[in-house]
Every structure is written in structure tokens, then in C-alpha cells.
PDB file of N, CA and C in Angstrom:
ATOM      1  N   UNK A   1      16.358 -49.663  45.155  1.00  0.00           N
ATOM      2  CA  UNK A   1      15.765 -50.019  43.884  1.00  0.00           C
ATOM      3  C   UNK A   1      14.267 -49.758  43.948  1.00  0.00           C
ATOM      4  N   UNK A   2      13.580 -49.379  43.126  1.00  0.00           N
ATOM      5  CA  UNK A   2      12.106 -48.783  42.758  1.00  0.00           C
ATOM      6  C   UNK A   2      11.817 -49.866  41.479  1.00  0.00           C
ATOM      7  N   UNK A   3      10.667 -50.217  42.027  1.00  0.00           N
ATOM      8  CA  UNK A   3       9.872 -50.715  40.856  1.00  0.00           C
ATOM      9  C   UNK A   3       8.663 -50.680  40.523  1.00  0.00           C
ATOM     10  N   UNK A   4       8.384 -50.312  39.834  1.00  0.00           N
ATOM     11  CA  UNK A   4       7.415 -49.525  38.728  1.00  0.00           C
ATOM     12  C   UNK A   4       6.163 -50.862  38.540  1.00  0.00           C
ATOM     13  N   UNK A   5       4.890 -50.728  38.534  1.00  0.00           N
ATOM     14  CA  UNK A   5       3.485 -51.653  38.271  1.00  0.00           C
ATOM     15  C   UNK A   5       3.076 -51.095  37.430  1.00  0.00           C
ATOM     16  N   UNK A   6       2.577 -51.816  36.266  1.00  0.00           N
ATOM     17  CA  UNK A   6       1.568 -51.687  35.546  1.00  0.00           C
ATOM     18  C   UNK A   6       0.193 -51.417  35.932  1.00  0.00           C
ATOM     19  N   UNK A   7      -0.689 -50.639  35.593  1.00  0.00           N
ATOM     20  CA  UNK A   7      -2.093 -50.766  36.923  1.00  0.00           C
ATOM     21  C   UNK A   7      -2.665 -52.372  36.200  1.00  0.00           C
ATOM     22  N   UNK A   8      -3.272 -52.615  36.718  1.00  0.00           N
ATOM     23  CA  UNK A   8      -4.028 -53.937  36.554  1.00  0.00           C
ATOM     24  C   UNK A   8      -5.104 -53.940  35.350  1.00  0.00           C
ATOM     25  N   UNK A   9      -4.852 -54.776  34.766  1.00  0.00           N
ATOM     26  CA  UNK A   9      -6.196 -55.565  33.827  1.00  0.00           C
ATOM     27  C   UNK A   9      -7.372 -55.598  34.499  1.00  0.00           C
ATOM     28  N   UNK A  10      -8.638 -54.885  33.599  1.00  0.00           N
ATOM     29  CA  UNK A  10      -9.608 -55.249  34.401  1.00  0.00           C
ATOM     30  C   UNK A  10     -10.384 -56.910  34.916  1.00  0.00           C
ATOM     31  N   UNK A  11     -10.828 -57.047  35.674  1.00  0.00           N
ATOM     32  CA  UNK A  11     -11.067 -58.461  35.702  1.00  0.00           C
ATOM     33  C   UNK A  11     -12.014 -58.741  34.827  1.00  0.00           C
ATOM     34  N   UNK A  12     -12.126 -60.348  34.394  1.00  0.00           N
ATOM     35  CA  UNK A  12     -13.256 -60.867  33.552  1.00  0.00           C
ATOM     36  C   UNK A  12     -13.821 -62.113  33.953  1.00  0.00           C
ATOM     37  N   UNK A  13     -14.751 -62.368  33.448  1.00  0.00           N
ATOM     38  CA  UNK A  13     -15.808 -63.274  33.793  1.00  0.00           C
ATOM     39  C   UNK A  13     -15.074 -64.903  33.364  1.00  0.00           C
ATOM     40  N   UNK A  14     -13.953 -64.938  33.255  1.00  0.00           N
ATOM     41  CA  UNK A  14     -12.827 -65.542  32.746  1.00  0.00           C
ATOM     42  C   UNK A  14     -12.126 -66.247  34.296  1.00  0.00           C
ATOM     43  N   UNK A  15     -11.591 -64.955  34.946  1.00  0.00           N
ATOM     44  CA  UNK A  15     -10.775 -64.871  35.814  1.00  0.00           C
ATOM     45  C   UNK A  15     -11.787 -65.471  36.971  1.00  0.00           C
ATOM     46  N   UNK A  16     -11.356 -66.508  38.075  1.00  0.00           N
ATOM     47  CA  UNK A  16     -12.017 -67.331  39.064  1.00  0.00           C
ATOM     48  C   UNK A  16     -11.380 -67.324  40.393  1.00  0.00           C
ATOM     49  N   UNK A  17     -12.377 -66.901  41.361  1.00  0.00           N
ATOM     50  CA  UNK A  17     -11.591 -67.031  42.717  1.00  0.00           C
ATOM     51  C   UNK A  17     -10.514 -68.188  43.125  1.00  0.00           C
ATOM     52  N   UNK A  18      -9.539 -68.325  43.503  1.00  0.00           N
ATOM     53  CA  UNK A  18      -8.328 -69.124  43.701  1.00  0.00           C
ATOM     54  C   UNK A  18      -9.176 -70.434  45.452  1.00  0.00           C
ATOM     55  N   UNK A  19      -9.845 -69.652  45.881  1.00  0.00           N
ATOM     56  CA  UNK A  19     -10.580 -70.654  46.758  1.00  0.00           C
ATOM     57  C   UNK A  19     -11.846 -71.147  46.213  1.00  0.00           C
ATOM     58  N   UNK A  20     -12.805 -70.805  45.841  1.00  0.00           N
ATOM     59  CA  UNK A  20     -14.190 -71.523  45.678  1.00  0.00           C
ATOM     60  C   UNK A  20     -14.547 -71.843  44.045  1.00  0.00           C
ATOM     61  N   UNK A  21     -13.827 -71.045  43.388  1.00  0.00           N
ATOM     62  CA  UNK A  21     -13.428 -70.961  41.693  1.00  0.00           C
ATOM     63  C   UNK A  21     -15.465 -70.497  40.818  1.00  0.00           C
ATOM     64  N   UNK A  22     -15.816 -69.152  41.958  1.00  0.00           N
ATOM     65  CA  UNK A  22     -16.552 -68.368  41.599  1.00  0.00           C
ATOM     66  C   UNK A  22     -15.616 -67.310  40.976  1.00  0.00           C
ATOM     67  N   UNK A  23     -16.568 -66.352  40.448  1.00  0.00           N
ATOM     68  CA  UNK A  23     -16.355 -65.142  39.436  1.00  0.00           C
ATOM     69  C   UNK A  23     -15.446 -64.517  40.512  1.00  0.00           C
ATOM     70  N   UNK A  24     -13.972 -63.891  39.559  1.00  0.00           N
ATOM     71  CA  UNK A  24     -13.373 -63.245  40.541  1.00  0.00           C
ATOM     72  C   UNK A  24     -13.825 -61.687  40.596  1.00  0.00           C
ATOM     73  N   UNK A  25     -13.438 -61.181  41.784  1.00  0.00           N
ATOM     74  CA  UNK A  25     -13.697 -59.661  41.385  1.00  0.00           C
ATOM     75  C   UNK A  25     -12.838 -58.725  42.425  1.00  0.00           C
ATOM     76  N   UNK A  26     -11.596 -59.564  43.281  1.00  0.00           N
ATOM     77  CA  UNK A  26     -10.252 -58.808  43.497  1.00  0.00           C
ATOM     78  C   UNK A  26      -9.540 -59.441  42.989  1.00  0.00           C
ATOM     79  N   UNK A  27      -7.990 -58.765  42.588  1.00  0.00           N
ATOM     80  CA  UNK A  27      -7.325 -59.367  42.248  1.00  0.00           C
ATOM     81  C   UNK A  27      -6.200 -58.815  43.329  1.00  0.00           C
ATOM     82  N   UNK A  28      -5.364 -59.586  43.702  1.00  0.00           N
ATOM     83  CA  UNK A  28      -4.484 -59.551  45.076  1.00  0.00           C
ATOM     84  C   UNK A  28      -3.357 -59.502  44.223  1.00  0.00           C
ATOM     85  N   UNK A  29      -2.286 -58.425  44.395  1.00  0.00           N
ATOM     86  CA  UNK A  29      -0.946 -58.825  43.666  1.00  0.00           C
ATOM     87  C   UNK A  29      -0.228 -58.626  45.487  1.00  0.00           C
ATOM     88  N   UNK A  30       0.595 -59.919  45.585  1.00  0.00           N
ATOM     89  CA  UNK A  30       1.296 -60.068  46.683  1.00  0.00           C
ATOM     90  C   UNK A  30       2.997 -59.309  46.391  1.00  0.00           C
ATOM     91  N   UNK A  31       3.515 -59.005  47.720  1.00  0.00           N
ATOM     92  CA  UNK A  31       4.482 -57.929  47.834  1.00  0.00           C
ATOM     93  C   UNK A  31       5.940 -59.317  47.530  1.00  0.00           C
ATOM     94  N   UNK A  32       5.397 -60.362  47.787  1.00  0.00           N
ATOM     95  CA  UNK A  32       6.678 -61.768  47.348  1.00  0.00           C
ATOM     96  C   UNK A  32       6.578 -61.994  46.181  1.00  0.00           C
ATOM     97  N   UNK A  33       5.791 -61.001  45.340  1.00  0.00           N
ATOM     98  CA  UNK A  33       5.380 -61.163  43.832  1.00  0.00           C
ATOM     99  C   UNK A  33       4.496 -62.105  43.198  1.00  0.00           C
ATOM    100  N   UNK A  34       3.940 -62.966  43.785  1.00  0.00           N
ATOM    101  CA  UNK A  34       2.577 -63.630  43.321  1.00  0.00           C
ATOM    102  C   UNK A  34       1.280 -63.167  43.236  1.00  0.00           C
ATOM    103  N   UNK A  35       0.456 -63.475  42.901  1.00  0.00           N
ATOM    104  CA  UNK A  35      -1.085 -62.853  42.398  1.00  0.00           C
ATOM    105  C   UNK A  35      -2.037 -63.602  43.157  1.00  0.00           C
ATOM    106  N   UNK A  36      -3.502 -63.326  43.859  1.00  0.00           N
ATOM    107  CA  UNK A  36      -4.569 -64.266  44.106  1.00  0.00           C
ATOM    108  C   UNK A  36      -5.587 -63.375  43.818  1.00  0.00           C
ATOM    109  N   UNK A  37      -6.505 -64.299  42.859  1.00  0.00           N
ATOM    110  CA  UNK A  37      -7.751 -63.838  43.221  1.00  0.00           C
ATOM    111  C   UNK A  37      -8.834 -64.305  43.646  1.00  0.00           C
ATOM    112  N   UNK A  38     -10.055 -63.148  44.208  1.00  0.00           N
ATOM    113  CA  UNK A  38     -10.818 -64.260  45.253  1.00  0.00           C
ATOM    114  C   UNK A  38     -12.013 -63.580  45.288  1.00  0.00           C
ATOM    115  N   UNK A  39     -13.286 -64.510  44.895  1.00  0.00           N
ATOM    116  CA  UNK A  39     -15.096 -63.629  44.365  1.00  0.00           C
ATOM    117  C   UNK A  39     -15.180 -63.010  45.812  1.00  0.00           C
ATOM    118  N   UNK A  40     -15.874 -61.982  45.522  1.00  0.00           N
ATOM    119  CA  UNK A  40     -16.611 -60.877  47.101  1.00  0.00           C
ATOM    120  C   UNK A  40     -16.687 -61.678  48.126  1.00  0.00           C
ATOM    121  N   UNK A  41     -17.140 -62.264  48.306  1.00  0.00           N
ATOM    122  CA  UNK A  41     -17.442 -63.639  49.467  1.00  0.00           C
ATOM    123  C   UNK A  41     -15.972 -63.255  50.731  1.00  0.00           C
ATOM    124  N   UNK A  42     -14.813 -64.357  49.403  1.00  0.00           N
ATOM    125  CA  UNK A  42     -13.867 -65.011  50.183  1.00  0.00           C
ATOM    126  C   UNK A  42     -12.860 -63.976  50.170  1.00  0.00           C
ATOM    127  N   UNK A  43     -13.307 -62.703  49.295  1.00  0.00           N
ATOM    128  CA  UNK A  43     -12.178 -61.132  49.418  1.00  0.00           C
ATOM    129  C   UNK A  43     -12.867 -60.782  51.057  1.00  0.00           C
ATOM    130  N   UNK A  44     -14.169 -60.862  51.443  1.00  0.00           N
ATOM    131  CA  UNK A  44     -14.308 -60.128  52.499  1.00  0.00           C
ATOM    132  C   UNK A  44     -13.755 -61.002  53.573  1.00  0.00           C
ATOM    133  N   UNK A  45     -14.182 -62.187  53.301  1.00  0.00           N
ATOM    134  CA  UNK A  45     -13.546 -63.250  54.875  1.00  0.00           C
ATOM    135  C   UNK A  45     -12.308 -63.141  54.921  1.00  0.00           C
ATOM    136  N   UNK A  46     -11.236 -63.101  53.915  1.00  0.00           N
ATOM    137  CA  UNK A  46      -9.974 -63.112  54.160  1.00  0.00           C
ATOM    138  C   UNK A  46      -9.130 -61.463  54.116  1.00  0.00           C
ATOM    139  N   UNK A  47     -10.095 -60.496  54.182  1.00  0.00           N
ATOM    140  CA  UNK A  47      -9.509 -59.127  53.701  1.00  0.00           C
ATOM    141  C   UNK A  47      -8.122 -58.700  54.917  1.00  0.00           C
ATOM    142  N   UNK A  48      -8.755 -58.813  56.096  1.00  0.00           N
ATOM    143  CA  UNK A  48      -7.355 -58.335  57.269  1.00  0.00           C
ATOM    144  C   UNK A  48      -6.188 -59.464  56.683  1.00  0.00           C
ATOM    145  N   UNK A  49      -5.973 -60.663  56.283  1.00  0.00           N
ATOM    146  CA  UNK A  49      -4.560 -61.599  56.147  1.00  0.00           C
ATOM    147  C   UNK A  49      -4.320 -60.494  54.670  1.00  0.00           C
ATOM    148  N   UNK A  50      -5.581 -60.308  53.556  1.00  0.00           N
ATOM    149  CA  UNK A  50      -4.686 -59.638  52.594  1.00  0.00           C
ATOM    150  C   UNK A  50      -4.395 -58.243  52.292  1.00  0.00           C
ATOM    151  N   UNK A  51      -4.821 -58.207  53.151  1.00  0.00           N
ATOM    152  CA  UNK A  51      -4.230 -56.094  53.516  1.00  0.00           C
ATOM    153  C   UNK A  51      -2.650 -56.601  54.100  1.00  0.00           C
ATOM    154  N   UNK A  52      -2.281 -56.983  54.922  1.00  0.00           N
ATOM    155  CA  UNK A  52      -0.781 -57.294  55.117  1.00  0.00           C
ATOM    156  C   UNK A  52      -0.395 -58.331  54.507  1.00  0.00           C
ATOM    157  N   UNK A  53      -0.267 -58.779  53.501  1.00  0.00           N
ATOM    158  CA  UNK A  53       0.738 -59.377  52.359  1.00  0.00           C
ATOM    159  C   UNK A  53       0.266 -58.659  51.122  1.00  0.00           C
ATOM    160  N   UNK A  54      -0.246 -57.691  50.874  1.00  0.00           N
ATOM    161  CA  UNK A  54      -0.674 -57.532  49.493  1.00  0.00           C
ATOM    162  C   UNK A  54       0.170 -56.292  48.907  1.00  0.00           C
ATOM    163  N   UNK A  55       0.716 -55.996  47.920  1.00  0.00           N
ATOM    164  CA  UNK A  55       1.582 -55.217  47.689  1.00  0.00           C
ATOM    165  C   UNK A  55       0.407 -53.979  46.554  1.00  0.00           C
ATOM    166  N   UNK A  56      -0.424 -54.722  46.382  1.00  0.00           N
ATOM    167  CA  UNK A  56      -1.677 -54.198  45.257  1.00  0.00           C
ATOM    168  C   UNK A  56      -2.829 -54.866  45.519  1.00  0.00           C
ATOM    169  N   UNK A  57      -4.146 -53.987  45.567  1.00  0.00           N
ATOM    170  CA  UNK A  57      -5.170 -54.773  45.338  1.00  0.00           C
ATOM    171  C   UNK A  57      -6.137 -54.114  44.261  1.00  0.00           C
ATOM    172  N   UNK A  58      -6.484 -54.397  43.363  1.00  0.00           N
ATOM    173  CA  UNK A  58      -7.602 -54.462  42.565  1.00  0.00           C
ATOM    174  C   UNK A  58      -9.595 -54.261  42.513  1.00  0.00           C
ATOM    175  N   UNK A  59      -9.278 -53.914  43.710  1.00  0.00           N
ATOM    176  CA  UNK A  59     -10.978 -54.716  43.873  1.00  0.00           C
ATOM    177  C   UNK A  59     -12.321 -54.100  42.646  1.00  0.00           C
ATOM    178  N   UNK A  60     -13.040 -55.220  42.116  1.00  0.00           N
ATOM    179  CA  UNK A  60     -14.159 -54.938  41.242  1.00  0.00           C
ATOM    180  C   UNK A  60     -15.284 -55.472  42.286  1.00  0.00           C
ATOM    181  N   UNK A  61     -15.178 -55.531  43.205  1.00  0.00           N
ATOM    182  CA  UNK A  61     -16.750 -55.329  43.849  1.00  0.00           C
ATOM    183  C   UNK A  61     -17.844 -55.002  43.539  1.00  0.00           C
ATOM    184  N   UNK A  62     -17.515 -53.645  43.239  1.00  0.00           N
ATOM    185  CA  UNK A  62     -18.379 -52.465  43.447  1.00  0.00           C
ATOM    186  C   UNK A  62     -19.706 -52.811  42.402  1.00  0.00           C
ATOM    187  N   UNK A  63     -18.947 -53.977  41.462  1.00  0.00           N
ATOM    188  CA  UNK A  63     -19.768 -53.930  40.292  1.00  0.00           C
ATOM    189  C   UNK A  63     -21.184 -54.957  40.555  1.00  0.00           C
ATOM    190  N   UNK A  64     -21.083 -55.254  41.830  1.00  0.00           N
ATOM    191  CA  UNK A  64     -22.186 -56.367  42.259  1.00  0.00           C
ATOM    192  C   UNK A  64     -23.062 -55.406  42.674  1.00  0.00           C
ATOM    193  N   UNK A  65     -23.023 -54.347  42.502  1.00  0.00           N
ATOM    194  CA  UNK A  65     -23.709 -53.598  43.702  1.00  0.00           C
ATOM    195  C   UNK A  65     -25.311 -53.766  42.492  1.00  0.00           C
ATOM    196  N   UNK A  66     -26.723 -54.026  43.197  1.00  0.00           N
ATOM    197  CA  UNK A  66     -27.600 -53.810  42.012  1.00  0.00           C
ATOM    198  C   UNK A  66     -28.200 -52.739  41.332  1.00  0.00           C
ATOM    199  N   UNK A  67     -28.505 -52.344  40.355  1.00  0.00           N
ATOM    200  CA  UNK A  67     -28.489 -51.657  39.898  1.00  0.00           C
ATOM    201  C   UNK A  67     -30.232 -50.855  40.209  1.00  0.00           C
ATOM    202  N   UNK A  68     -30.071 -49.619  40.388  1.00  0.00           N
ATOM    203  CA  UNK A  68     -31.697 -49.578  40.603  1.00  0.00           C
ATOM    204  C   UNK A  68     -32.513 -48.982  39.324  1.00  0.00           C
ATOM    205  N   UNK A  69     -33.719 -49.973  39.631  1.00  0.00           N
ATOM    206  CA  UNK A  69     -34.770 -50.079  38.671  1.00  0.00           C
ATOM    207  C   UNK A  69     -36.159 -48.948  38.646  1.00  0.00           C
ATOM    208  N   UNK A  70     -35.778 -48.010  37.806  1.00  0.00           N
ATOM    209  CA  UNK A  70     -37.040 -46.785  37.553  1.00  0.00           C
ATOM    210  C   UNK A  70     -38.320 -47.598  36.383  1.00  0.00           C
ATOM    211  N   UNK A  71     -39.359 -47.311  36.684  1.00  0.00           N
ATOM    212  CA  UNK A  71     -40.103 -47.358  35.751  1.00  0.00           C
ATOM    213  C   UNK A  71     -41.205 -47.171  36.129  1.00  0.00           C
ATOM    214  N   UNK A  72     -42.684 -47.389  35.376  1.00  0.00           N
ATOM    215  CA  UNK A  72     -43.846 -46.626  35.570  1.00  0.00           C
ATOM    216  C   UNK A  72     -44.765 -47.407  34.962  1.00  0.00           C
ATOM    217  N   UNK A  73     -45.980 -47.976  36.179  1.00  0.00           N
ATOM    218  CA  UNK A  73     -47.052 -48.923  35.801  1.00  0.00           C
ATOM    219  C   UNK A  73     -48.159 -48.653  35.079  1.00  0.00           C
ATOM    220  N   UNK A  74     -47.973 -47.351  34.020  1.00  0.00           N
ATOM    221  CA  UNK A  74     -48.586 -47.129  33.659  1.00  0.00           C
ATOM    222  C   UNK A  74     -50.084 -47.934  33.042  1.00  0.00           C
TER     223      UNK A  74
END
């Protein structure tokens, strides 16, 4: 049997880490079919346990990254 995923919803400022209940920004879909999500922090401390149970991962990280600032003192 094959079964087919939807790709994921992007995350929102809505959605809250399942440990510290900061901004989420992975979302873990587990291979026993449950979901966790968990802010950059507690995705990096726990990443090796959820690479082997995770059937999907999501990650919005990337979006913390800061943004760089051009401008001119004129």
C-alpha cells in the first residue's frame, strides 16, 4: 500500500512549539502518523531523535536568518 502526502501548510505565527510554546518553525509529521512542532531552538536540540521517527519534516528556519541591511550615511 502507498500513501500519498499533501506537502505541508506553511507555518504561522499561530502555530507554537509543542515544548517551550515559542513560534514554531518545523513542523515534524511522524511515520506513526502524528505531527510535532518545535521553534529553531528545540528543532536543533532534538533534530538526531527526529530524523528517525519523522516520516516528513517541514523546516521554516531559514526564515530567522537576518536580513542584511544596505544603506548610505549620506
Amino acid at each position: 500500500m502507498t500513501t500519498a502526502t499533501a506537502p505541508s501548510a506553511p507555518l504561522s505565527a499561530l502555530d507554537r512549539c509543542d515544548r517551550c510554546g515559542a513560534q514554531a518553525y518545523l513542523r515534524v509529521l511522524l511515520a506513526s502518523g502524528g505531527e510535532l512542532l518545535f521553534c529553531a531552538h528545540h528543532a536543533r536540540e532534538h533534530a538526531p531523535k527526529l530524523r528517525e521517527v519523522a516520516a516528513e519534516m517541514h523546516d521554516e528556519t531559514g526564515k530567522l536568518a537576518s536580513p542584511t541591511v544596505s544603506g548610505s550615511d549620506d
